[in-house]
C-alpha atoms as a PDB file:
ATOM      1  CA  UNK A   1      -4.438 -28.977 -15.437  1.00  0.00           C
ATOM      2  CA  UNK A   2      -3.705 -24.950 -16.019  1.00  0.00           C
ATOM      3  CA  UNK A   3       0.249 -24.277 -15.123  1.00  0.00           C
ATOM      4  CA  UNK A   4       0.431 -22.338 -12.170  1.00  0.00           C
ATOM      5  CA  UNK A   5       1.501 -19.217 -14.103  1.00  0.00           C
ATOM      6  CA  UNK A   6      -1.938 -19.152 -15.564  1.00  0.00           C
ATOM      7  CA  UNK A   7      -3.835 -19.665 -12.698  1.00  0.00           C
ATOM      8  CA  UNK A   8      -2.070 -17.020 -10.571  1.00  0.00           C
ATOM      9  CA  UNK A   9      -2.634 -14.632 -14.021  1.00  0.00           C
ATOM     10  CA  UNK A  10      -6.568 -15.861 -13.914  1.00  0.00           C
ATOM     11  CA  UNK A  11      -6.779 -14.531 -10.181  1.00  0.00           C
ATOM     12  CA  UNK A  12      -4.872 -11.552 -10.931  1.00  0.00           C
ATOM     13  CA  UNK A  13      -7.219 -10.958 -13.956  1.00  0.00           C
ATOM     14  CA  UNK A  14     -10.428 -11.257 -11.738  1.00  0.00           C
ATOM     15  CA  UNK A  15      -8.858  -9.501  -9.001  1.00  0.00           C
ATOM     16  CA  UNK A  16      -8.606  -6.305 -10.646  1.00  0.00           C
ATOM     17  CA  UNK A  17     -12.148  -6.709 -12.289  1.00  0.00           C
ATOM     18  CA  UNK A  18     -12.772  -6.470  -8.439  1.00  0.00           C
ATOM     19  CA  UNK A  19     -10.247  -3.212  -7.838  1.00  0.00           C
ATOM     20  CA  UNK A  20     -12.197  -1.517 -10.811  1.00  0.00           C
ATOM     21  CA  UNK A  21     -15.534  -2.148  -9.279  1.00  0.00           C
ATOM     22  CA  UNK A  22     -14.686  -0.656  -6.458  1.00  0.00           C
ATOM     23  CA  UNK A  23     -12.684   1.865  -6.887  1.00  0.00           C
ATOM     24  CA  UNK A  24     -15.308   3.336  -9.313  1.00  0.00           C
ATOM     25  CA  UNK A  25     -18.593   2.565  -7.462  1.00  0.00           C
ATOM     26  CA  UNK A  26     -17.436   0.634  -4.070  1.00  0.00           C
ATOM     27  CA  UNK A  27     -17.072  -3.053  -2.876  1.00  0.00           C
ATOM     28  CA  UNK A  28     -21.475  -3.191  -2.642  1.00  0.00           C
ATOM     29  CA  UNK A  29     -21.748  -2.885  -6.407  1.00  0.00           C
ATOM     30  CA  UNK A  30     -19.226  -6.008  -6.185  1.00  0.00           C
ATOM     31  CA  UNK A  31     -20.712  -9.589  -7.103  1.00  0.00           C
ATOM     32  CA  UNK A  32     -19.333 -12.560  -8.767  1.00  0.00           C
ATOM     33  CA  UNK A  33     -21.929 -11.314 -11.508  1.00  0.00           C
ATOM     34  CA  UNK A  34     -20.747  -8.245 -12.059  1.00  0.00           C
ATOM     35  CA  UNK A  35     -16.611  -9.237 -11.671  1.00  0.00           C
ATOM     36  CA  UNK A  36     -17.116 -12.111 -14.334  1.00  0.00           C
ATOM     37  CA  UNK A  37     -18.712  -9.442 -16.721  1.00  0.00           C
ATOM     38  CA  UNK A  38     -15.762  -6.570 -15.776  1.00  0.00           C
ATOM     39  CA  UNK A  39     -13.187  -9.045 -16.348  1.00  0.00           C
ATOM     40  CA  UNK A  40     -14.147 -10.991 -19.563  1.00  0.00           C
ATOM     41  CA  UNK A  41     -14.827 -14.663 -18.283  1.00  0.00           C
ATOM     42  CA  UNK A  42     -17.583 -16.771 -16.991  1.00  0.00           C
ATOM     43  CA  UNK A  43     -19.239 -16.314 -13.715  1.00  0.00           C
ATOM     44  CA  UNK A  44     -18.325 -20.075 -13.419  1.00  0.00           C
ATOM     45  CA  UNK A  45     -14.742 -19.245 -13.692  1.00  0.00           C
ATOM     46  CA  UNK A  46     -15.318 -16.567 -10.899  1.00  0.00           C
ATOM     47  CA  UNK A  47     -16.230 -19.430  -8.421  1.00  0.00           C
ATOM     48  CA  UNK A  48     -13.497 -22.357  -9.738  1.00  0.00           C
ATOM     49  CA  UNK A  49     -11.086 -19.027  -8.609  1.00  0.00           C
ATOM     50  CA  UNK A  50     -12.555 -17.417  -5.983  1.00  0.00           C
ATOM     51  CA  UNK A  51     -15.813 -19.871  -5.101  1.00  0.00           C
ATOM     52  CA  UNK A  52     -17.918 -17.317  -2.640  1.00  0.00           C
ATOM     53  CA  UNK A  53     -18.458 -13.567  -2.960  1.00  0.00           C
ATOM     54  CA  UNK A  54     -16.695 -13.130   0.824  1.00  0.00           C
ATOM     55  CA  UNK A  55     -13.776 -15.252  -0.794  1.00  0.00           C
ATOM     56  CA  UNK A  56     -13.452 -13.616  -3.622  1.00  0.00           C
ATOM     57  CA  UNK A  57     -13.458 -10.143  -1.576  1.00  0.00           C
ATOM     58  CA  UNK A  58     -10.437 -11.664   0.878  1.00  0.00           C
ATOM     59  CA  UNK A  59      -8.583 -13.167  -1.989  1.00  0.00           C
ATOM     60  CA  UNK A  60      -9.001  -9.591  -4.361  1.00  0.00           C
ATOM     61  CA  UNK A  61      -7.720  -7.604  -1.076  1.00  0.00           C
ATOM     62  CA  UNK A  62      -4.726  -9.736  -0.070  1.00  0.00           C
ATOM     63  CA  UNK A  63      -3.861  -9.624  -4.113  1.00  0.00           C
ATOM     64  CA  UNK A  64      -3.899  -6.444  -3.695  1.00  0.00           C
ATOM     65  CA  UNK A  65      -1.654  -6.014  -0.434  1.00  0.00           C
ATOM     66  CA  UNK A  66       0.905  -8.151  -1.870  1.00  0.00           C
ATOM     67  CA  UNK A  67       0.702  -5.942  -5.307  1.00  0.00           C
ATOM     68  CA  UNK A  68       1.325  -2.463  -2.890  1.00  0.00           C
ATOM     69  CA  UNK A  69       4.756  -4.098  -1.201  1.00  0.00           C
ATOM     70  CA  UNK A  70       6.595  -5.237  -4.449  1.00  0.00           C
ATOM     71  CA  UNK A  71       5.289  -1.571  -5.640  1.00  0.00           C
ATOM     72  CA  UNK A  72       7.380  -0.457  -2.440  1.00  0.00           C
ATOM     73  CA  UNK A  73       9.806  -2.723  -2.753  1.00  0.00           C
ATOM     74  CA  UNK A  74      10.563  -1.752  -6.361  1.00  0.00           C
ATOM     75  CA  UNK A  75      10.648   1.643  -5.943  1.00  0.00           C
ATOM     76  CA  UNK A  76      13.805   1.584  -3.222  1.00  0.00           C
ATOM     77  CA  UNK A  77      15.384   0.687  -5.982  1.00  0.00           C
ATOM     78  CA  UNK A  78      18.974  -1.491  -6.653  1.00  0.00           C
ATOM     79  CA  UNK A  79      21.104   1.213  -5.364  1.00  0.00           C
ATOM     80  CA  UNK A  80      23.675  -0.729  -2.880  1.00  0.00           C
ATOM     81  CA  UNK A  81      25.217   2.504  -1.489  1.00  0.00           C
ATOM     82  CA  UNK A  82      21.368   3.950  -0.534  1.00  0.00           C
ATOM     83  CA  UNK A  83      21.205   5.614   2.472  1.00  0.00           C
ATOM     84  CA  UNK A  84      18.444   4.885   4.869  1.00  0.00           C
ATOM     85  CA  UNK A  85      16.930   8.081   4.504  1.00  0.00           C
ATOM     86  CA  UNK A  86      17.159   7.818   0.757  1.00  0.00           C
ATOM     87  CA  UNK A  87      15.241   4.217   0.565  1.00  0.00           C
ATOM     88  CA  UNK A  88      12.862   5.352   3.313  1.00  0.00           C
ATOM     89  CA  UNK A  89      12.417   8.155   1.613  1.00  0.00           C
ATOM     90  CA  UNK A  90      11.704   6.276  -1.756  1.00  0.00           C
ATOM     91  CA  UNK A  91       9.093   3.939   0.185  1.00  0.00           C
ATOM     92  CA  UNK A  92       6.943   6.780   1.541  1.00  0.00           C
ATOM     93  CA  UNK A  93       7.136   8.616  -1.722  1.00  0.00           C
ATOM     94  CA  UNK A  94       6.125   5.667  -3.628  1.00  0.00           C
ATOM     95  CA  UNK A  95       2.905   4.790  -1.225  1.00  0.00           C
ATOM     96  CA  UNK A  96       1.663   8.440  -2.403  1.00  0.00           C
ATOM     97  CA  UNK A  97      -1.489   8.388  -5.027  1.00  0.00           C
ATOM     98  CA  UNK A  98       0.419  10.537  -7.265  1.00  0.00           C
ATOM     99  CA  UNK A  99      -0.438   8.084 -10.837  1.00  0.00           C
ATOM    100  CA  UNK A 100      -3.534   6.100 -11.654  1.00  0.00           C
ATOM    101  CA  UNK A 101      -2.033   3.064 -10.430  1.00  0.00           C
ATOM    102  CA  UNK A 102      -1.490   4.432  -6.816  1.00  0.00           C
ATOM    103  CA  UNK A 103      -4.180   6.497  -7.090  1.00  0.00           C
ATOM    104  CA  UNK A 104      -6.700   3.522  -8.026  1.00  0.00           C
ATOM    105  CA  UNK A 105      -4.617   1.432  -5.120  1.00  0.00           C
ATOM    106  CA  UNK A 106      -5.473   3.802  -2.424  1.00  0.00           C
ATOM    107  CA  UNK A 107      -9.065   4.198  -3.497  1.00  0.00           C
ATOM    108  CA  UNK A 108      -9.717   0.393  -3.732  1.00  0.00           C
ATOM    109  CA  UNK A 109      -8.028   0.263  -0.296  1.00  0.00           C
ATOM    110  CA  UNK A 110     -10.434   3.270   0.799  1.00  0.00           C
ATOM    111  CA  UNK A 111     -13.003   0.949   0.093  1.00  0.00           C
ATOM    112  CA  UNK A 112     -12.386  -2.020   1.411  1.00  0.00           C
ATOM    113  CA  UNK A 113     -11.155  -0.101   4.781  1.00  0.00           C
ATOM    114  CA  UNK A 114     -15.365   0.825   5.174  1.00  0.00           C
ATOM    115  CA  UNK A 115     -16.604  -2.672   4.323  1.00  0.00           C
ATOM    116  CA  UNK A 116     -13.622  -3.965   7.328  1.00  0.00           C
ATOM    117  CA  UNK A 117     -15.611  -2.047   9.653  1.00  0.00           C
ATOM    118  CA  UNK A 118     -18.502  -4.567   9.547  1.00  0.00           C
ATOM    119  CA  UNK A 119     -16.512  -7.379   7.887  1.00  0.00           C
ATOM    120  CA  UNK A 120     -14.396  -9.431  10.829  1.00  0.00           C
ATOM    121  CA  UNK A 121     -12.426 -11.346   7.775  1.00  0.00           C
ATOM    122  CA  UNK A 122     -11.739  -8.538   5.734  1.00  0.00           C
ATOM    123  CA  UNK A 123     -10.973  -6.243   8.965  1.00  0.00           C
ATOM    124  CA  UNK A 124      -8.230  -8.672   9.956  1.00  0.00           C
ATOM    125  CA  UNK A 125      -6.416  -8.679   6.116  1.00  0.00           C
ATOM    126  CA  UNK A 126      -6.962  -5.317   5.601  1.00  0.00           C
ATOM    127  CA  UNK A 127      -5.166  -4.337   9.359  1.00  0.00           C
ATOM    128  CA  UNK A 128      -2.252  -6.482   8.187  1.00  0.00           C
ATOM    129  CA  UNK A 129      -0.123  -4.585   6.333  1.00  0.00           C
ATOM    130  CA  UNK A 130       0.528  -1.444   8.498  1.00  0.00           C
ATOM    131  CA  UNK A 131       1.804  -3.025  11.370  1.00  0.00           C
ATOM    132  CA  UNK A 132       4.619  -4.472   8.604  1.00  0.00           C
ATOM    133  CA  UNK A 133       5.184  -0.696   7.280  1.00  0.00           C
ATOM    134  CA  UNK A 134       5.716   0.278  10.827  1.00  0.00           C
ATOM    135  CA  UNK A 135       8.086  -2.383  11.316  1.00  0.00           C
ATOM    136  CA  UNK A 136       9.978  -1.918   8.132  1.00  0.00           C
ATOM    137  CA  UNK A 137       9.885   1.910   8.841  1.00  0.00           C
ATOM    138  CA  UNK A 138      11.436   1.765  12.644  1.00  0.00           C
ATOM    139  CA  UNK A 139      14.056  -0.967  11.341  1.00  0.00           C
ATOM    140  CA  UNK A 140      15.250   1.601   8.198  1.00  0.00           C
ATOM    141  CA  UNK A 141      15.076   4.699  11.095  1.00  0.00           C
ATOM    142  CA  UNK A 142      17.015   2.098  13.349  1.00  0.00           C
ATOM    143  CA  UNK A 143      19.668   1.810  10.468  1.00  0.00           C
ATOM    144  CA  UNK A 144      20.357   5.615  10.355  1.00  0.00           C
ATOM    145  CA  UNK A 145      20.681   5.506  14.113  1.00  0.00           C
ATOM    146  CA  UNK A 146      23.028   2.838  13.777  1.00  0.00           C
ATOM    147  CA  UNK A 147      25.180   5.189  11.130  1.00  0.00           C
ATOM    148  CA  UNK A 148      24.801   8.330  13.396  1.00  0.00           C
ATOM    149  CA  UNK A 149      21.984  10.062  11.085  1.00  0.00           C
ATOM    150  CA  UNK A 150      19.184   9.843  14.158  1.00  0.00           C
ATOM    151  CA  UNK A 151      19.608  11.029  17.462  1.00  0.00           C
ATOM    152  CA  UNK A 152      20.644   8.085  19.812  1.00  0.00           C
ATOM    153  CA  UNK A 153      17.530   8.516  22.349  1.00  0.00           C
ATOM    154  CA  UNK A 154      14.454   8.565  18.937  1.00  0.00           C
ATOM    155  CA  UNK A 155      12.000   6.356  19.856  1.00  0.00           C
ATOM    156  CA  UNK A 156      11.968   4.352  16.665  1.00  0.00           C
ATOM    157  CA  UNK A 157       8.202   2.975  16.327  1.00  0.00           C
ATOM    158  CA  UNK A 158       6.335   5.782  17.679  1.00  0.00           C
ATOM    159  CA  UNK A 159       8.452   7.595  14.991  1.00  0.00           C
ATOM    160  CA  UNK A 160       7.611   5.535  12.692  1.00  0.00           C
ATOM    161  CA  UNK A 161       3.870   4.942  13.307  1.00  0.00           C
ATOM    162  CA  UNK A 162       3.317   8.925  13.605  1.00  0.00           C
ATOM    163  CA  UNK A 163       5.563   9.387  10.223  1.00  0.00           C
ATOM    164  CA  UNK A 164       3.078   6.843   8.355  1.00  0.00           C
ATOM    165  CA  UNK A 165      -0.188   7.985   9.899  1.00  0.00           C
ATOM    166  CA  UNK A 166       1.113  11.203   8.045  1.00  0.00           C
ATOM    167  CA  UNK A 167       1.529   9.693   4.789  1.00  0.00           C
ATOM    168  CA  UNK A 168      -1.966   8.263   5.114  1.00  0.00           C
ATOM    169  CA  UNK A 169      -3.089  12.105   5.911  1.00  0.00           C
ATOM    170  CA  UNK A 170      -0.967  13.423   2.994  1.00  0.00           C
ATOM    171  CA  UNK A 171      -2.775  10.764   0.304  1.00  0.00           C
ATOM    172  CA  UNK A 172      -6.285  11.424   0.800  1.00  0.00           C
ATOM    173  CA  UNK A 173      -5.658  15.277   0.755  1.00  0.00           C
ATOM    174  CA  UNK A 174      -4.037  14.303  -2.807  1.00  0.00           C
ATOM    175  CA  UNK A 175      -7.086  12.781  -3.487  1.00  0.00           C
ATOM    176  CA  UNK A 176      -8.938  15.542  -2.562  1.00  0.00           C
ATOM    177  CA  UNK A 177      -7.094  18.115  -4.793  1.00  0.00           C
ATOM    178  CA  UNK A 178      -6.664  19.583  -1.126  1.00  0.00           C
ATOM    179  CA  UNK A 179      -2.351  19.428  -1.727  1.00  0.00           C
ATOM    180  CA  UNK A 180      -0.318  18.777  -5.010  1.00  0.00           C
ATOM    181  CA  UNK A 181       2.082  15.719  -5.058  1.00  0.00           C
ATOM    182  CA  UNK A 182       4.726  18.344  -5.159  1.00  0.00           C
ATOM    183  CA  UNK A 183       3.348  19.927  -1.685  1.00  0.00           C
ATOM    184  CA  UNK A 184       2.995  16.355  -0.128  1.00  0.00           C
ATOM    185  CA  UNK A 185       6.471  15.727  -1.303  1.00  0.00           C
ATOM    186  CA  UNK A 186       8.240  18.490   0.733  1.00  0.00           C
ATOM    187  CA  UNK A 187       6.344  17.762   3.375  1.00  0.00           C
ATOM    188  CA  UNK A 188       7.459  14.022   3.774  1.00  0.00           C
ATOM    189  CA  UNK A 189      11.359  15.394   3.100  1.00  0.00           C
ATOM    190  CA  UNK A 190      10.591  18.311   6.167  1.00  0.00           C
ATOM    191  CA  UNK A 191       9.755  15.209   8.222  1.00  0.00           C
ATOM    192  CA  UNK A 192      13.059  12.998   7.045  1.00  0.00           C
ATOM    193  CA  UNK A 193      14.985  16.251   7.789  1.00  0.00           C
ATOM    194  CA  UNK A 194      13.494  16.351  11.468  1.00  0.00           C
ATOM    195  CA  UNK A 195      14.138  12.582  11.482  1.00  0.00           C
ATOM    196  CA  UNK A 196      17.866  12.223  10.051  1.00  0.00           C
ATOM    197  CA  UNK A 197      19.197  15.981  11.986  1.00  0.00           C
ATOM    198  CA  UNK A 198      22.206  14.306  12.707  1.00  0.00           C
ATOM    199  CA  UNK A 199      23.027  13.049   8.865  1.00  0.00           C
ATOM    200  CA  UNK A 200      25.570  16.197   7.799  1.00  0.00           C
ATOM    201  CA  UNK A 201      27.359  16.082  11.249  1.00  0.00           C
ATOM    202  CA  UNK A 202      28.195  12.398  10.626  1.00  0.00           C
ATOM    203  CA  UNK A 203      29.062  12.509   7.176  1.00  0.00           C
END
């Protein structure tokens, strides 16, 4: 039997045979044909993995989801004296398309975000992860509250759903040469200095 290290670095392997794919030509061009052929190994090993095209879809996406939060989570960094608007900062930074990584993230994402519109499964993984980013986002503007950074009476998830649905605005105009990372940048620390007004007269 395979150790589990190499099974979970076979379904890593495939699943970005399936990110390539799409994020150069979008998730119709994907098949099991095609992924076994971008990623090296057998169309047989494609099914033992994955077993049907839908699966193998699902499985590349939620891959994929857990990939972009330890990318978030890595990028707050070990810092124990971080503020909140430092590692929230950090997070939103960090979700930008500003490398080919991120960039090749967000366009695989772009993609599967079209097929979830006519794809129940894939609609319900792909709608996963912002509600957590919202969550995480109100808790970290909840913290600076706490620490007299945010005013008392901020509505914490409306704040934090409107400050992500302008990240999401902010990468696809990166995307579209439309703003430099530099631009999108300032923008997200104008928005942190609306949030955190209250940081200088509590420090």
């Amino acid at each position: 039997m395979p150790r589990l290290a190499d099974h979970e670095q076979r379904r890593r392997q495939i699943a970005e045979a399936v990110w390539r794919i799409a994020s150069a030509r979008g998730l119709e061009d994907v098949s099991l044909r095609k992924v076994a052929a971008e990623a090296g190994v057998s169309l047989r090993l494609v099914q033992y993995y994955f077993g049907t095209r839908d699966d193998l879809l699902l499985g590349a996406l939620e891959i994929l989801n857990a990939d972009a939060g330890e990318s978030i989570r890595a990028g707050l960094g070990p810092e124990e004296d971080a503020t909140p608007r430092e590692i929230l900062r950090a997070m939103l930074v960090g979700m930008l398309p500003v490398d080919d990584e991120r960039r090749t993230r967000y366009l695989v994402h772009l993609a599967y975000f079209v097929r979830s519109l006519s794809d129940p499964g894939l609609a319900s993984a792909f709608s996963a992860a912002p509600p957590e980013l919202e969550r995480l986002t109100a808790d970290l503007l909840g913290w600076g509250r706490d620490r007299g950074e945010v005013a008392a009476d901020l509505e914490l998830l409306p704040e934090a759903e409107l400050l992500l649905s302008s990240v999401d605005g902010l990468q696809t105009s990166i995307i579209l040469g439309q703003r430099t990372p530099e631009a999108a940048i300032a923008l997200i620390d104008h928005q942190l200095a609306r949030l955190f007004s209250l940081a200088n007269v509590a420090t």
